[in-house]
Protein backbone atom coordinates (compact mmCIF):
# COMPACT_ATOMS: atom_id res chain seq x y z
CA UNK A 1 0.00 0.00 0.00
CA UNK A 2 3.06 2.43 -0.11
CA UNK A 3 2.74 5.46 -2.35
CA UNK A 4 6.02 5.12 -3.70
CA UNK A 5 7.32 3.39 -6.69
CA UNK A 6 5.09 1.21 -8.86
CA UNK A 7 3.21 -1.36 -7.37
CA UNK A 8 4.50 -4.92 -8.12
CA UNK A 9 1.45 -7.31 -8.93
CA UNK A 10 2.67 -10.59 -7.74
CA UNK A 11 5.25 -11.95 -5.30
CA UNK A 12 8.02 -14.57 -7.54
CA UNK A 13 10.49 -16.91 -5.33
CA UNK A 14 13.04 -19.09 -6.70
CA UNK A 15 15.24 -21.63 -4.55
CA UNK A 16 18.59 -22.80 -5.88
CA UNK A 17 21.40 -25.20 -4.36
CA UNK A 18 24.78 -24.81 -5.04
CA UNK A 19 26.80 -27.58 -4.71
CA UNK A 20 30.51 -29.23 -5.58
CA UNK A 21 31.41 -32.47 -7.34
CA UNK A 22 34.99 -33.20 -7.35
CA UNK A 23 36.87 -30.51 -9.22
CA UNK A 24 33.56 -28.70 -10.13
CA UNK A 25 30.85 -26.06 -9.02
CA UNK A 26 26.94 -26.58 -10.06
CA UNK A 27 24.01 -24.67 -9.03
CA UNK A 28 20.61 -26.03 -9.14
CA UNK A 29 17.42 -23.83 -9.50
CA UNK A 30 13.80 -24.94 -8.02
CA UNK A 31 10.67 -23.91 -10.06
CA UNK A 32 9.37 -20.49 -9.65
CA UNK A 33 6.39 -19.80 -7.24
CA UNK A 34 4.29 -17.11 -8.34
CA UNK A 35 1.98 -15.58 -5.45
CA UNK A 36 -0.52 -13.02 -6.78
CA UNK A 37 -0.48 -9.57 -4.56
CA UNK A 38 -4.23 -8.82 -3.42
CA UNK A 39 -4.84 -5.52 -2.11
CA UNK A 40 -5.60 -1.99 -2.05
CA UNK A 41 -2.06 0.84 -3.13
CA UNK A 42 -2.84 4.05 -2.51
CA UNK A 43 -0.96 6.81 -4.23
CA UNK A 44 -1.16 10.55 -3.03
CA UNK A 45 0.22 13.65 -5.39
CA UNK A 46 -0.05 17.63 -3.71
CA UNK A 47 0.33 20.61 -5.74
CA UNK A 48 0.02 23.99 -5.25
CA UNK A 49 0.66 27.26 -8.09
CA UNK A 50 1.89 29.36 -5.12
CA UNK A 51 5.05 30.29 -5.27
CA UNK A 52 5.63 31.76 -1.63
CA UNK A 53 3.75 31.73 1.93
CA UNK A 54 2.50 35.17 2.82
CA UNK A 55 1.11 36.17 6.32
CA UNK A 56 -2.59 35.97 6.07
CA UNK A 57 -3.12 34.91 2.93
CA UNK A 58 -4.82 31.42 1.84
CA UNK A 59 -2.75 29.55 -0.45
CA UNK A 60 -4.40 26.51 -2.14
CA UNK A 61 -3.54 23.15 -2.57
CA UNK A 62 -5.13 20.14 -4.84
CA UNK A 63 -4.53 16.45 -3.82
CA UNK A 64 -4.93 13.80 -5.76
CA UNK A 65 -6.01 10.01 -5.15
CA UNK A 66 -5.65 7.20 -6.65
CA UNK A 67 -6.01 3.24 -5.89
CA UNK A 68 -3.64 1.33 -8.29
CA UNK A 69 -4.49 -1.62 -6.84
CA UNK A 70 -6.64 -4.47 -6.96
CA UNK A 71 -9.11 -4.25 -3.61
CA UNK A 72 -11.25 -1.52 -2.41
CA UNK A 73 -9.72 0.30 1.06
CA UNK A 74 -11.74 2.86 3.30
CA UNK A 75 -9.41 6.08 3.27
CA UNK A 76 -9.15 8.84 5.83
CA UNK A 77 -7.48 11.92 4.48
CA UNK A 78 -5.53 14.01 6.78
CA UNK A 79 -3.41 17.32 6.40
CA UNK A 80 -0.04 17.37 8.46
CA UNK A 81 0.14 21.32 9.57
CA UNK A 82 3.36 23.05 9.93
CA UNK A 83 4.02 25.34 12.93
CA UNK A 84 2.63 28.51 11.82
CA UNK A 85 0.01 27.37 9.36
CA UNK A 86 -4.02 27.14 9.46
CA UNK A 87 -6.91 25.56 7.69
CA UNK A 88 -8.97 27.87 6.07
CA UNK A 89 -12.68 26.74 7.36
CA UNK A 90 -15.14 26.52 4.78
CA UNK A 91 -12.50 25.52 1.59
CA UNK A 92 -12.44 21.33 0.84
CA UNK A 93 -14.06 20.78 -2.74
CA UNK A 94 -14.01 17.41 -2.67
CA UNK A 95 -14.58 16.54 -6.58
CA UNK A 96 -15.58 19.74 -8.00
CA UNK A 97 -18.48 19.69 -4.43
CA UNK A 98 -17.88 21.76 -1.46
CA UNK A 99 -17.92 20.29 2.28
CA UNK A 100 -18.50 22.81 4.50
CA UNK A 101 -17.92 22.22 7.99
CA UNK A 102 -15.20 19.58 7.05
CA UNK A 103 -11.89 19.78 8.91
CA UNK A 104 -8.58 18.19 8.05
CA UNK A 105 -7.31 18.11 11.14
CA UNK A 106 -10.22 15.69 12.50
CA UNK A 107 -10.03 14.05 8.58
CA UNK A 108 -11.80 13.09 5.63
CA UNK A 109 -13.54 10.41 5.50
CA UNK A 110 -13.58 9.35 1.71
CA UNK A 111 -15.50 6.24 2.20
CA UNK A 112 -14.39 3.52 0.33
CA UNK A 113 -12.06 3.98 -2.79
CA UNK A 114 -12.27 1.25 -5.41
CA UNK A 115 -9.60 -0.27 -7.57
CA UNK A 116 -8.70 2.20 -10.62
CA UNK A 117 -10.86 5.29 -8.59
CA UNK A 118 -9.50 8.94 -7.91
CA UNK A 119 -10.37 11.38 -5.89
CA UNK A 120 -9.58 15.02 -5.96
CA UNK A 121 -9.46 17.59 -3.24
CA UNK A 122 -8.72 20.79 -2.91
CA UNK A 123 -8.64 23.13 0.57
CA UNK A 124 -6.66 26.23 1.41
CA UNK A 125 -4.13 27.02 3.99
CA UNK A 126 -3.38 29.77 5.66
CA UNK A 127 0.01 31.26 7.44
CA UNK A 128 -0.77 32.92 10.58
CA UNK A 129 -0.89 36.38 11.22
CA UNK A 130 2.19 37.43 13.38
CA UNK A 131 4.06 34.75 11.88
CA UNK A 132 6.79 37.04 11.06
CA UNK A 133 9.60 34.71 12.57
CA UNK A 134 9.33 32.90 9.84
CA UNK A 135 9.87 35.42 7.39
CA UNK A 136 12.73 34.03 4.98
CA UNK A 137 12.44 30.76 5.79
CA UNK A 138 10.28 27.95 4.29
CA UNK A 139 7.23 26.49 5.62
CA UNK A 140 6.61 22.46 4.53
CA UNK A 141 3.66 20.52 4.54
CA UNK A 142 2.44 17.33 3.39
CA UNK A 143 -0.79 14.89 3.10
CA UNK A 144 -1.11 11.90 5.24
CA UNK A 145 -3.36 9.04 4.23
CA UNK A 146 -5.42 6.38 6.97
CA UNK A 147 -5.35 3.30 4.86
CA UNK A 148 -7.57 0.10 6.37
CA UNK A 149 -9.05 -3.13 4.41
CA UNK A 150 -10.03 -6.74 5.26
CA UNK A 151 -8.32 -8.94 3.74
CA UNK A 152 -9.28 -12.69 2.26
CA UNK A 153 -9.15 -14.47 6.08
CA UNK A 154 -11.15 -11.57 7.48
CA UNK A 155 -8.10 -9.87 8.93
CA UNK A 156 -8.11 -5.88 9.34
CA UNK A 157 -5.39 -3.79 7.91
CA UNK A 158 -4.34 -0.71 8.59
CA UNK A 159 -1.50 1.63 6.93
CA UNK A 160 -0.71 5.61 6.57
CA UNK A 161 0.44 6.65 3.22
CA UNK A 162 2.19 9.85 2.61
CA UNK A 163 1.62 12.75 -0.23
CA UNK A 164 5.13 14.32 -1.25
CA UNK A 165 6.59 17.22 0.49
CA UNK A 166 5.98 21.19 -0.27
CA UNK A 167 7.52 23.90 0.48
CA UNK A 168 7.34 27.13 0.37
CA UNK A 169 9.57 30.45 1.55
CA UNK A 170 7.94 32.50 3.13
CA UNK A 171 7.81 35.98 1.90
CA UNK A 172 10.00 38.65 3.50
CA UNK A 173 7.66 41.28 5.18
CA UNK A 174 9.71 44.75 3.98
CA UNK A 175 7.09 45.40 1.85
CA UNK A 176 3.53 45.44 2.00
CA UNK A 177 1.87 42.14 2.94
CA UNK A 178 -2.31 42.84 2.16
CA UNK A 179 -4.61 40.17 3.07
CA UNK A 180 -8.47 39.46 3.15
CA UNK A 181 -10.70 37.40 5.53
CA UNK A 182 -14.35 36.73 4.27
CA UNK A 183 -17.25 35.32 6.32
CA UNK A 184 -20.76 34.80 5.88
CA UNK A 185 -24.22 34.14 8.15
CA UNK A 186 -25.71 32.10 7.72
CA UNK A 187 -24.34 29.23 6.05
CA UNK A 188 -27.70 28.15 5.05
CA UNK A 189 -30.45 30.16 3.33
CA UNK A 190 -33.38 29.24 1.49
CA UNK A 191 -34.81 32.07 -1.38
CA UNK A 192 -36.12 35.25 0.05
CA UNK A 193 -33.40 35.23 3.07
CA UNK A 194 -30.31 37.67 3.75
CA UNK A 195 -26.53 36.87 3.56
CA UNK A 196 -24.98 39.02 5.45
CA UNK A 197 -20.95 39.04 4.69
CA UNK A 198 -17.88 40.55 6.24
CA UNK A 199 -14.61 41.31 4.50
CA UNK A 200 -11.64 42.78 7.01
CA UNK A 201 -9.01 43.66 5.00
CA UNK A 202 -5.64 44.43 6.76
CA UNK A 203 -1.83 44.87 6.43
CA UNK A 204 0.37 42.73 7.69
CA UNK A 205 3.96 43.80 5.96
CA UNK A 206 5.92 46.72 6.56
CA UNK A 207 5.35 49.26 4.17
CA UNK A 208 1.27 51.13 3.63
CA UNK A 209 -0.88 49.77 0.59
CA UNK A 210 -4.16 51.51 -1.09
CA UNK A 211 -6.55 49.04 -1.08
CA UNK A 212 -9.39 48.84 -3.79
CA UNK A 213 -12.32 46.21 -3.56
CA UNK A 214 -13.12 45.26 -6.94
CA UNK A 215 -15.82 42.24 -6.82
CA UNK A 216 -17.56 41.32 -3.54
CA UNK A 217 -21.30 40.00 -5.10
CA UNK A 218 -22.00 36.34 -5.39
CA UNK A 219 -23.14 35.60 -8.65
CA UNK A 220 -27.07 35.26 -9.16
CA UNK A 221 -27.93 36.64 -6.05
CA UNK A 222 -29.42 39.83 -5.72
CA UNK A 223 -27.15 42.80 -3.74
CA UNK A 224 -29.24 44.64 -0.92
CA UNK A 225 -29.62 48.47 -1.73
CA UNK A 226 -28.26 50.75 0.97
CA UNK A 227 -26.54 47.86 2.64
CA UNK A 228 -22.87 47.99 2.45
CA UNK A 229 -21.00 49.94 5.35
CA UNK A 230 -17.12 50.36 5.52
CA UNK A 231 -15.62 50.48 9.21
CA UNK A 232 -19.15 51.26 10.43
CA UNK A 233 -20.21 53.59 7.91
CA UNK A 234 -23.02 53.52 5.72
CA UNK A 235 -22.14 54.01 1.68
CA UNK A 236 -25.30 54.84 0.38
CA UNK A 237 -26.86 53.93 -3.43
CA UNK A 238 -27.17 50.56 -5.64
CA UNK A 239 -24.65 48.19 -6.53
CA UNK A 240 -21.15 49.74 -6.79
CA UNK A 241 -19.95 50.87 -10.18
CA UNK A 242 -17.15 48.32 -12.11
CA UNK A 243 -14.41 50.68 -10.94
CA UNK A 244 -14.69 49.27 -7.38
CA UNK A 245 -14.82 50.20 -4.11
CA UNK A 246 -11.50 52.38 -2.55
CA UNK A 247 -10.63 51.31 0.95
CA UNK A 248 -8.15 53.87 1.16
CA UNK A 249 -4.26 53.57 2.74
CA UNK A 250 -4.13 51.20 5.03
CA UNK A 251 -1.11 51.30 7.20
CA UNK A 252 0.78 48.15 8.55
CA UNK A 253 -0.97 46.38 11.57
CA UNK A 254 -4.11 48.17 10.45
CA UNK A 255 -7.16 46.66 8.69
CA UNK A 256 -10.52 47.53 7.37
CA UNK A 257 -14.17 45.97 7.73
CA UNK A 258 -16.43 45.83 4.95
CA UNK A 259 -19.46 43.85 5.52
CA UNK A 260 -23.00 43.81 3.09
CA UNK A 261 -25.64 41.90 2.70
CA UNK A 262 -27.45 39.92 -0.32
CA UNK A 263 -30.83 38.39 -1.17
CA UNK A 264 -31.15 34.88 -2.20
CA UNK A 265 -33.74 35.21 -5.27
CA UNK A 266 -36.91 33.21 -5.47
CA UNK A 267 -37.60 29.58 -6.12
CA UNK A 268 -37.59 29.83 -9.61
CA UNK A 269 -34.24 31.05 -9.82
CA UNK A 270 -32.27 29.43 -7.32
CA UNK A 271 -32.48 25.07 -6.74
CA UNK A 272 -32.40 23.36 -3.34
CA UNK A 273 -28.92 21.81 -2.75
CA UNK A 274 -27.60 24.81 -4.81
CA UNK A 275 -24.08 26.21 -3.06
CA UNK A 276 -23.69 29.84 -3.56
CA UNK A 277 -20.26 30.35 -3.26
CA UNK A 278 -18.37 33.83 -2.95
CA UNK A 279 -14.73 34.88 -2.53
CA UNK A 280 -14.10 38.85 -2.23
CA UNK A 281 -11.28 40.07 -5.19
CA UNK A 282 -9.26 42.99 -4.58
CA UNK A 283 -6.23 45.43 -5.50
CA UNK A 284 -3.68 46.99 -3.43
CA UNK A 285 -0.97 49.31 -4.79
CA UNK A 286 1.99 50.16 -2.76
CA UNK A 287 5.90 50.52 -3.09
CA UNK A 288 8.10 47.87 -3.02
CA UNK A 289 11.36 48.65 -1.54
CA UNK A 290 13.67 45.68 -3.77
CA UNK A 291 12.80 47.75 -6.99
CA UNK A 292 11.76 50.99 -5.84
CA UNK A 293 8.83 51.17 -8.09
CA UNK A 294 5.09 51.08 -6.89
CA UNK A 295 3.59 47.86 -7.65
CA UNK A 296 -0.04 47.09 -8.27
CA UNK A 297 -1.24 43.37 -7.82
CA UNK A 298 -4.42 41.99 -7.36
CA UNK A 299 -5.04 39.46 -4.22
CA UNK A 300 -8.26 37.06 -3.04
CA UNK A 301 -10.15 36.24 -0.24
CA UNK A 302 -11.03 32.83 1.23
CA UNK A 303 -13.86 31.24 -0.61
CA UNK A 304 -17.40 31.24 1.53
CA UNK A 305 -19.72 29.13 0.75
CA UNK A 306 -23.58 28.81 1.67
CA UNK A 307 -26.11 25.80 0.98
CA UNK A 308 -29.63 26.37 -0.09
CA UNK A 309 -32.14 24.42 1.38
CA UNK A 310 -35.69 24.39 0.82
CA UNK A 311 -38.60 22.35 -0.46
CA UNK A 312 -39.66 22.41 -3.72
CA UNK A 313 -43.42 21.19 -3.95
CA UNK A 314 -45.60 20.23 -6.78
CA UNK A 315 -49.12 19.24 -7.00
CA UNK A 316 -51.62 17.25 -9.55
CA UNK A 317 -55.13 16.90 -9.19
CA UNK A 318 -57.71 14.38 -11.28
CA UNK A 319 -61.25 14.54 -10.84
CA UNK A 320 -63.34 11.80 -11.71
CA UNK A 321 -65.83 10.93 -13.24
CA UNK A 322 -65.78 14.12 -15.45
CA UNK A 323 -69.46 14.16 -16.63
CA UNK A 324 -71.94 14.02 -13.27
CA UNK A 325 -75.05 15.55 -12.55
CA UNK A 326 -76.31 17.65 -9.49
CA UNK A 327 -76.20 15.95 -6.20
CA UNK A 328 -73.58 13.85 -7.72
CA UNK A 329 -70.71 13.03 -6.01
CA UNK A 330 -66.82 13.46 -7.48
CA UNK A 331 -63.43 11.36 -6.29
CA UNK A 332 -60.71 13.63 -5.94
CA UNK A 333 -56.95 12.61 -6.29
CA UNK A 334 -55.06 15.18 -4.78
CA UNK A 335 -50.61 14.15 -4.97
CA UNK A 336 -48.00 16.57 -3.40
CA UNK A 337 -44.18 15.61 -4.47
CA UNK A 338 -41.59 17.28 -2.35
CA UNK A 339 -38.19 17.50 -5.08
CA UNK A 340 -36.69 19.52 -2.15
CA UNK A 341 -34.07 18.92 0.47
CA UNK A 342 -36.32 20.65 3.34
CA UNK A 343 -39.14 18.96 5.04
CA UNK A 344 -43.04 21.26 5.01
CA UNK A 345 -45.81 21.50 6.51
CA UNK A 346 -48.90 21.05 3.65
CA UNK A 347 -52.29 22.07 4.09
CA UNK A 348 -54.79 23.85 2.12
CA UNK A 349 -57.01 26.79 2.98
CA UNK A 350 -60.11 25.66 1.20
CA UNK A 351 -60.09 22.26 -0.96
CA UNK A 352 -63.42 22.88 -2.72
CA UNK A 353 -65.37 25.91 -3.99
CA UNK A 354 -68.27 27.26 -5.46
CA UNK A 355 -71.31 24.65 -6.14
CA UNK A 356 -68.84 21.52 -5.00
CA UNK A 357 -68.79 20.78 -1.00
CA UNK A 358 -66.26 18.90 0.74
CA UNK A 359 -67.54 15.58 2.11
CA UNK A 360 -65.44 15.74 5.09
CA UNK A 361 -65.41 11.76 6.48
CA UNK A 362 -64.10 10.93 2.99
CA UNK A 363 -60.54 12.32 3.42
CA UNK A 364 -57.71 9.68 3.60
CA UNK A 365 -54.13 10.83 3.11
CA UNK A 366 -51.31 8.01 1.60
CA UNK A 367 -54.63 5.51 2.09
CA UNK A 368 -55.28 6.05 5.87
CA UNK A 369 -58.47 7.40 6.92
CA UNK A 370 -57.82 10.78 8.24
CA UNK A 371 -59.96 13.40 10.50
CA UNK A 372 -59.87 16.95 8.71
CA UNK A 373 -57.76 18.84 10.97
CA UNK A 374 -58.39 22.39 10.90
CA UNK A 375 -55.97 25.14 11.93
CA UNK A 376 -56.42 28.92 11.32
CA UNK A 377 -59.48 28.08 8.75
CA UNK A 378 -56.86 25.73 7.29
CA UNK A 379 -57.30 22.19 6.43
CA UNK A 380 -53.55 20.22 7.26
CA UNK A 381 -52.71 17.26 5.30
CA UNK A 382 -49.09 16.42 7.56
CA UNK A 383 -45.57 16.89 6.74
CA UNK A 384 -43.89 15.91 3.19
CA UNK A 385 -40.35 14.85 3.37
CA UNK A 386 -37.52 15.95 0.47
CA UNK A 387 -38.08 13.35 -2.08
CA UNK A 388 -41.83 12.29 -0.38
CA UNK A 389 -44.84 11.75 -2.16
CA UNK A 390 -47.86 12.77 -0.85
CA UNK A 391 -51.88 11.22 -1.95
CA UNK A 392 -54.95 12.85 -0.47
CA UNK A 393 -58.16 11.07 -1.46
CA UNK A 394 -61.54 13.10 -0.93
CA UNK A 395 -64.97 13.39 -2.46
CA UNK A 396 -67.32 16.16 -3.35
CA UNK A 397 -70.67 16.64 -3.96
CA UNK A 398 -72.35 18.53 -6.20
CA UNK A 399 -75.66 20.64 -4.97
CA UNK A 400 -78.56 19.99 -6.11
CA UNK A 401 -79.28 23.55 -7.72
CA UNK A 402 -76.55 23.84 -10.05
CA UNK A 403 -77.75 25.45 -13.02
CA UNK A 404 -74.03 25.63 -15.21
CA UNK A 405 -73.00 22.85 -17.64
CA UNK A 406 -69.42 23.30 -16.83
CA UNK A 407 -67.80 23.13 -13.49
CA UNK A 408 -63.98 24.12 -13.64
CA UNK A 409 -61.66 24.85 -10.43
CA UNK A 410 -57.78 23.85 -9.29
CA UNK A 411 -56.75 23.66 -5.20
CA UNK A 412 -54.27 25.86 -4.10
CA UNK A 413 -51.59 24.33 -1.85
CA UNK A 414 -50.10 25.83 1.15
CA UNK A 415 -46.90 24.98 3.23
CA UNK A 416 -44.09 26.08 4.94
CA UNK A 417 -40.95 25.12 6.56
CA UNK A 418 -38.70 25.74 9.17
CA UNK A 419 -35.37 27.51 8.68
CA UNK A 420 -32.81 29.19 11.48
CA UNK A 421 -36.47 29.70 13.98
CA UNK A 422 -37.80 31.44 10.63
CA UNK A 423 -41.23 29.68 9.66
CA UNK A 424 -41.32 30.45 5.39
CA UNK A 425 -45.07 30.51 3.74
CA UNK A 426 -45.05 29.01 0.32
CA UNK A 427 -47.69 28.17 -1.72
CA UNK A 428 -48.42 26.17 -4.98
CA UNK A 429 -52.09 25.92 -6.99
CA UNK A 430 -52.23 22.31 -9.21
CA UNK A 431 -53.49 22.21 -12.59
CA UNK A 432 -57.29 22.77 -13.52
CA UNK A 433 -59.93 20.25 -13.43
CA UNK A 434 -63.11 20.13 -15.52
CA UNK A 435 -66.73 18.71 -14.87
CA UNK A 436 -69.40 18.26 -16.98
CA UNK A 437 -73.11 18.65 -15.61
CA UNK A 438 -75.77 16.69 -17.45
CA UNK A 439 -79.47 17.75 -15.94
CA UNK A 440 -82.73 16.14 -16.07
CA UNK A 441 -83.51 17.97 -19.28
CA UNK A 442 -81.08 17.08 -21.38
């Protein structure tokens, strides 16, 4: 299971005697046992593009996976920090999917790899702020793998494999060292809900920077007017113009706090399980003291990263039979699909209108009889779970004084969820139903 070398697929032995006869030397060579090699080998590769550590500012790092061997093996991927160093919270993409809440210092639990399978991560790091004594010096760090497998008899292996070793110098702090921290609440939303962010953006090199904040939006959401403030005060209008935002000159050991909010757009916009991801881009222009020229580069934030959940729910009616008469009676087939990740709460406010009446004792819901629970005039079927189906069966009856040929309608749904102590009100009509009257006349 190392991760170095390539893996050798089978183990060969070969016995020979030597021996002497008189005057001479002969060796004699046994067959060759061949013993296949069962078992999981798990290679790890790191890379990073950065080229230096700097104080405060994430650098990120991509791992790659792979089992070149012939058996499955549960893996456990762990990061080995350096003195000095920090995981970002908030940063694994684990195959192009982000885990928030995932640490690498308590692991990640990949499940079981199979034979041929890889796996890509990527996370950022981060050197610590006031990590100057390490200024000219390199900072190292490498992956560390928990290996385990049963083998054939039932026996339970275990093994750590090891990435290969980076390192990076860590940049001198003569000149100006800018940095950015972004963070967001709360880290789940559902559409009509407020992100509220916070950027501090601060100094921590030697010489003073102007600082200008060029892109701070998510993309697709919708920015709240009136709602950014920098150090406490409010900048008034719409969304900043495309030449950005100036923060001004911030001096070393000195930062400044930006913080906005957003609104997550409606349900026909957005998709539950949808992560709306944002990472703050700026520019900070100062002099550097090797060239004596002023330099202008650009510079990041961490990545935030929010999940939406909410439930999604659709409803179909039938109505049968779809010729009747007066003081007929009609089956109603009422279904509710939840395509959601969020449990609700479904009712309806009135099932029936106009010249149809509900026949109350004929409710069932999912094929159990059912009582028709009322609650603020409103009739409650029960709770749908993401991915749930839900079938209400009730009958109507038609009065007896109906004087129209044609009786057309649709229900409209109601529910709502629970989200941070927040109860959302959603609401969803199904598609129309038709009902011919035949009277005595006719």
């Amino acid at each position: 299971m190392s991760s170095e070398g390539d893996k050798p697929s089978r183990l060969e032995n070969t016995s020979h005697i030597l021996y002497d006869s008189g005057s001479s030397s002969y060796t004699t060579y046994s067959n060759t046992v061949r013993i296949p090699i069962v078992g999981p080998y798990i290679e790890l590769e790191k890379k990073t593009d950065a080229c230096e550590a700097v104080p405060g500012k994430p650098i990120q790092y991509r791992v790659i996976l792979r089992n070149k061997g012939n058996y499955a093996a549960k893996v456990v991927l762990y990061d080995e920090l350096p003195n000095g160093m920090a995981f970002v919270p908030g940063s694994i993409v684990k195959d192009g999917v982000p885990l928030p809440g995932v640490d690498l210092d308590e692991g990640l639990k990949l499940g079981a790899v199979d034979p041929g399978e890889k796996v890509k991560v990527a996370f950022q790091l981060v050197l610590k702020l006031g990590s100057e004594e390490y200024c000219g010096k390199k900072v190292c760090n490498r992956m560390k793998a928990s290996v385990s497998f049963y083998s054939s008899n039932g026996r339970k292996v275990k093994e750590n494999v090891f990435s290969n070793t980076i390192c990076l110098p860590v940049a001198k702090a003569d000149k100006a060292v800018p940095f950015a921290k972004l963070t967001v609440d709360p880290a789940k939303a559902a559409p009509g809900d407020r992100l509220s962010y916070k950027l501090i953006v601060g100094n921590q090199g030697h010489a003073a920077a102007m600082v200008t904040l060029l892109s701070f939006l998510p993309k697709g959401l919708l920015y709240a007017p009136n709602s950014l403030t920098i150090n406490g005060k409010w900048i008034s209008g719409g969304v900043p113009g495309n030449a950005g935002i100036p923060l001004g000159l911030i001096e070393p050991g000195e930062s400044v706090t930006v913080a906005w909010e957003v609104v997550v757009p409606g349900v026909t916009i957005v998709s539950p399980g949808q992560w709306i991801d944002n990472r703050a881009i700026l520019r900070a222009s100062y002099r550097d003291p090797g060239c004596d020229e002023r330099v202008s580069e650009e510079f990041h934030s961490n990545k935030t990263v929010v999940e939406l959940c909410f439930p999604v729910i659709t409803a179909k009616l039938k109505a049968k039979p779809e010729v009747s008469f007066p003081d007929g009676r009609v089956n109603f087939t009422l279904q509710l699909a939840n395509a959601g990740n969020r449990a609700a709460i479904c009712g309806s406010d009135k099932l029936l209108r106009g010249p149809i009446c509900l026949v109350p004792e004929s409710m069932t819901v999912d094929g159990e009889g059912k009582q028709v629970t009322i609650s603020d005039n409103r009739i409650v079927f029960g709770e749908l779970a993401p991915s749930g189906v839900m079938r209400i069966l009730f009958q109507g009856i038609i009065s007896p004084l109906v004087t129209t040929r044609t009786l057309r309608g649709h229900i409209d749904v109601q529910y709502e969820y629970l989200l941070h102590d927040q109860v959302h009100k959603e609401a969803v009509s199904t598609n129309p139903y038709t009902i011919a009257i035949m009277h005595d006349d006719e």
